[in-house]
Protein backbone atom coordinates (compact mmCIF):
# COMPACT_ATOMS: atom_id res chain seq x y z
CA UNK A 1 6.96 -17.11 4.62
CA UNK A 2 5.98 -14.23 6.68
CA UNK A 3 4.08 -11.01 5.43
CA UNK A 4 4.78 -7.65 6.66
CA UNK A 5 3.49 -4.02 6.25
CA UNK A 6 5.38 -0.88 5.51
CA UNK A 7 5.89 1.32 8.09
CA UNK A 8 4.17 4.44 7.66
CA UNK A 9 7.25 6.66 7.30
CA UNK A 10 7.23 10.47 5.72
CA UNK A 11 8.95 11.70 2.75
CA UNK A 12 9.67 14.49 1.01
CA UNK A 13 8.96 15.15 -2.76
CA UNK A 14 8.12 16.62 -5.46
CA UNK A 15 6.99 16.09 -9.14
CA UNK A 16 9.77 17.02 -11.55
CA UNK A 17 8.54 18.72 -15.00
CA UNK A 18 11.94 20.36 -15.82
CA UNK A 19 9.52 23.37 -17.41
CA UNK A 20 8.80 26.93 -16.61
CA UNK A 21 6.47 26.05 -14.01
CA UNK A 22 8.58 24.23 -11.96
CA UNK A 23 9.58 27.37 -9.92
CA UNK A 24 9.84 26.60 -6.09
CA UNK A 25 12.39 23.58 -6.68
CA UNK A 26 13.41 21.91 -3.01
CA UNK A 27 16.83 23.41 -1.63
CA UNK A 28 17.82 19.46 -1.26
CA UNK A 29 17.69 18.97 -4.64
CA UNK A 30 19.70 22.30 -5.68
CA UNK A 31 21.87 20.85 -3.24
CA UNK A 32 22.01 17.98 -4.57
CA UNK A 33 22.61 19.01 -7.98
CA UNK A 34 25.61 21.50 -6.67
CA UNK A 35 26.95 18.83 -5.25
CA UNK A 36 27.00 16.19 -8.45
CA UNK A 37 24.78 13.66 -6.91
CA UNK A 38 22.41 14.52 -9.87
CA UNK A 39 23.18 15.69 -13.58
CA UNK A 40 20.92 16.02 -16.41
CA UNK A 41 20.67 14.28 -19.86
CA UNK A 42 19.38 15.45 -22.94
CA UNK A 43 19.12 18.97 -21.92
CA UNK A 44 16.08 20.48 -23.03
CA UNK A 45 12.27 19.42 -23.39
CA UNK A 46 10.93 16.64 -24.11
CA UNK A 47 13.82 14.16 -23.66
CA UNK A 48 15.36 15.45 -20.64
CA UNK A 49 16.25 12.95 -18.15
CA UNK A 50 17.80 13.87 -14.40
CA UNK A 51 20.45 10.78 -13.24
CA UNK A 52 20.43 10.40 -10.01
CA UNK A 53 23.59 8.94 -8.09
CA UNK A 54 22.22 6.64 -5.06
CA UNK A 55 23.44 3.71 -3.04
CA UNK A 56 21.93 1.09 -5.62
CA UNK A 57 23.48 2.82 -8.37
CA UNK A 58 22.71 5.58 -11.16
CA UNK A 59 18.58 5.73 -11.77
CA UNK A 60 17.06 8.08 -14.17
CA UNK A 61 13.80 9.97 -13.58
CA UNK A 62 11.44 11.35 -16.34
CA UNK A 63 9.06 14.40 -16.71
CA UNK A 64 6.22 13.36 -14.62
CA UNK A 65 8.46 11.37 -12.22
CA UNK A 66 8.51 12.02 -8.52
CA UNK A 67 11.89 12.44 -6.65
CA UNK A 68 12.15 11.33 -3.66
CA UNK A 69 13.95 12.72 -0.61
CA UNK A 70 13.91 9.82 2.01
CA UNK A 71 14.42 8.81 5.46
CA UNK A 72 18.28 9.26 5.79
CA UNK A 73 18.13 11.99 2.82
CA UNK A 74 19.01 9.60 0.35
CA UNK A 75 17.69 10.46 -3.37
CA UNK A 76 15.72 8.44 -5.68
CA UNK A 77 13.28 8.75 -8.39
CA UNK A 78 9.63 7.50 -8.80
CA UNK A 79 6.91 6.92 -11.31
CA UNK A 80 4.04 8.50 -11.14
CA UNK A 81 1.49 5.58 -10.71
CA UNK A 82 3.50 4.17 -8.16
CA UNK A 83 3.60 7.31 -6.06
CA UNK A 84 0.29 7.71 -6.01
CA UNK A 85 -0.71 4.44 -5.09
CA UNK A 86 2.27 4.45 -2.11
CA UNK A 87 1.91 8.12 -1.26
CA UNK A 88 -0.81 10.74 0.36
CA UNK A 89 0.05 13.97 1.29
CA UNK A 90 1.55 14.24 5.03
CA UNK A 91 -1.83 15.91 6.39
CA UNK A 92 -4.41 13.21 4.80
CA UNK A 93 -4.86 10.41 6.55
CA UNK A 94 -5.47 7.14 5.20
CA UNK A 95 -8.69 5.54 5.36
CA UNK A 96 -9.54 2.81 8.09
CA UNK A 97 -8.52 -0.53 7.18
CA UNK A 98 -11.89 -1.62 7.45
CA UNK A 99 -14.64 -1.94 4.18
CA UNK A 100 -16.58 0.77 3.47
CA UNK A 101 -13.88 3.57 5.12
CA UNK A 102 -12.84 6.40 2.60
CA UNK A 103 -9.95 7.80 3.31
CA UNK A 104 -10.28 10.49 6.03
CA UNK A 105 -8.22 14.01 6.88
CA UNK A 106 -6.22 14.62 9.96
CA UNK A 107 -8.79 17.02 11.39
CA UNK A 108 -11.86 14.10 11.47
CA UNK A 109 -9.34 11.89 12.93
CA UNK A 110 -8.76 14.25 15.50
CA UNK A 111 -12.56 14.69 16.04
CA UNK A 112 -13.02 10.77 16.46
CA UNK A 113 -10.17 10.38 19.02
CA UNK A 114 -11.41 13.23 20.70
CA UNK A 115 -14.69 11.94 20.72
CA UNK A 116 -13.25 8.56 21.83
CA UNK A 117 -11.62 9.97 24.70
CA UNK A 118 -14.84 11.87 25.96
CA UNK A 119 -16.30 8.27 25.79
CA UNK A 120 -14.10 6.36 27.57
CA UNK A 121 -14.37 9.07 30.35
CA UNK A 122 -18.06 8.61 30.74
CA UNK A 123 -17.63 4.92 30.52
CA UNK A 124 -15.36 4.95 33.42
CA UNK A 125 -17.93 6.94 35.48
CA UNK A 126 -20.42 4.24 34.33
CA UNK A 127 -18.07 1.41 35.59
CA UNK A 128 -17.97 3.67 39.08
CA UNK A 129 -21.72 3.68 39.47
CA UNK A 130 -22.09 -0.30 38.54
CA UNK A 131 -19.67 -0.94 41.47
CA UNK A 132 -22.13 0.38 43.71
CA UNK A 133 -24.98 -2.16 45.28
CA UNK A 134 -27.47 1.01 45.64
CA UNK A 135 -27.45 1.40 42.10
CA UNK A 136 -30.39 -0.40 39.55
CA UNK A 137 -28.24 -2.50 37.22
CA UNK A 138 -31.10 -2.96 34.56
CA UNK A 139 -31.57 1.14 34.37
CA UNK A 140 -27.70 1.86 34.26
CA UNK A 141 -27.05 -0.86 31.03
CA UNK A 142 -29.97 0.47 29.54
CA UNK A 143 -28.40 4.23 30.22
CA UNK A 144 -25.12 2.50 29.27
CA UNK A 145 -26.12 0.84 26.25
CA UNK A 146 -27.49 4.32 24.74
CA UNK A 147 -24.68 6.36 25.39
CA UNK A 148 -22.28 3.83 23.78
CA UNK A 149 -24.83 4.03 20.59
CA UNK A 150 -24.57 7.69 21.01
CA UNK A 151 -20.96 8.09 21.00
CA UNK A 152 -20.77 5.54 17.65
CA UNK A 153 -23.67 7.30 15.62
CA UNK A 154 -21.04 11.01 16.60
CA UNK A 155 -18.18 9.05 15.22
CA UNK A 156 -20.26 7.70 11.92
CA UNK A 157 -21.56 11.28 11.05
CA UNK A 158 -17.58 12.00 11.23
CA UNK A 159 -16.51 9.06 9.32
CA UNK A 160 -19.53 8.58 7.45
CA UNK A 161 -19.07 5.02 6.19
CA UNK A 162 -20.53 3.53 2.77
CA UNK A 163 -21.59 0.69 1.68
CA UNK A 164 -19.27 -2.26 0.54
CA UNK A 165 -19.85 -4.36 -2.70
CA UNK A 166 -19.61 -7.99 -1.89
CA UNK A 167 -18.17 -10.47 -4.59
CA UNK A 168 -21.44 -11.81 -6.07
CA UNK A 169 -22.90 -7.92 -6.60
CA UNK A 170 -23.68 -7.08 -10.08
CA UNK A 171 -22.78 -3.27 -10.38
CA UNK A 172 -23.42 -1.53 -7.14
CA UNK A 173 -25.07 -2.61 -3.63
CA UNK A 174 -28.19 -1.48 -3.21
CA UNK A 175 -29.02 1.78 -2.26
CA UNK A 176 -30.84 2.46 1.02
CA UNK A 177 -32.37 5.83 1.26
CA UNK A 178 -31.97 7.55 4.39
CA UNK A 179 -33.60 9.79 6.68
CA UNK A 180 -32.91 13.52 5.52
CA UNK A 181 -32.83 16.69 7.21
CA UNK A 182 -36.10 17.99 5.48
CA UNK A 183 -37.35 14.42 6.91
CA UNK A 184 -38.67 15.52 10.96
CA UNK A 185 -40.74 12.53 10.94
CA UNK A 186 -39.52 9.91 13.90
CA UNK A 187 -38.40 6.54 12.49
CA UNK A 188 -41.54 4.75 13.77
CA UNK A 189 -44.39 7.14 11.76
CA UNK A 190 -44.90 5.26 8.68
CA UNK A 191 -44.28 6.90 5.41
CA UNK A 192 -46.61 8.38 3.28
């Protein structure tokens, strides 16, 4: 059998809690409820239920629920737990799908594929120079090599990985400590 991944598609929404607080209601749904597509049940709090008429027949949403505004504008309702394990808001990214990657926001994505594109600039004028036969080789991998470590350590401050807990761990990995910014000594001074 084979596996596939859900697009990432987005959606509109919002959590329906049929109080006073729900205030700023979607126009879709007003529309929707103008038009009969969904009715209410039980009116009144705490058993109030919205039915919802979609292709796959009538489903009923509950306070807490999200409804769902989908691709084609079809209707439908969701729990809670499953919405937040399927959903992130439009502007948060998710994280890499790598261990150790938190999810990260649309603006630190931008810096790392800005970041990335700055590298692959200077790694194209690096790939000009090794072309030429007046150029020392050994000097311009060593120059090559540091940039390339330069442009990852940008892109880890950015992402700032963690570390991963492997199967046979007992509680947490260990931790590591790092170098500070009250700490000015170079990694090779020994510690006191």
């Amino acid at each position: 059998m084979d596996k596939f991944t859900k697009k990432p598609v987005t959606i509109e929404a919002f959590q329906w809690t049929a109080g006073p607080d729900q205030l700023d209601d979607p126009i879709w749904i007003c529309d929707a409820i103008r038009a009969g597509i969904v009715e209410f049940e039980n009116r009144g709090l705490p058993d109030v239920a919205m039915l919802i008429n979609t292709t796959e027949g009538l489903m009923t949403a509950r306070l807490g629920d999200w409804i769902i505004r989908g691709v084609e504008g079809e209707l439908y309702p969701c729990k809670d737990s499953v919405f937040q394990a399927t959903y992130a808001p439009a502007g948060e990214a998710q994280g890499l799908p790598v261990a150790g990657y938190r999810p990260q926001s649309a603006g630190n994505i931008a810096l790392g594929n800005a970041n990335k594109a700055i590298e692959e600039q200077v790694l194209r004028v690096l790939d000009g120079l090794a072309a030429r036969p007046e150029i020392d080789k050994p000097w311009l991998a060593i120059g090559r090599t540091d940039i390339e470590k330069g442009f990852m350590a940008v892109n880890r401050a950015v992402f700032q990985p963690c570390r991963v807990t492997l199967p046979d761990d007992a509680a947490e990995p260990p931790r590591v400590p790092r170098l500070g910014a009250q700490d000015t000594r170079s990694r090779g001074e020994p510690r006191p």
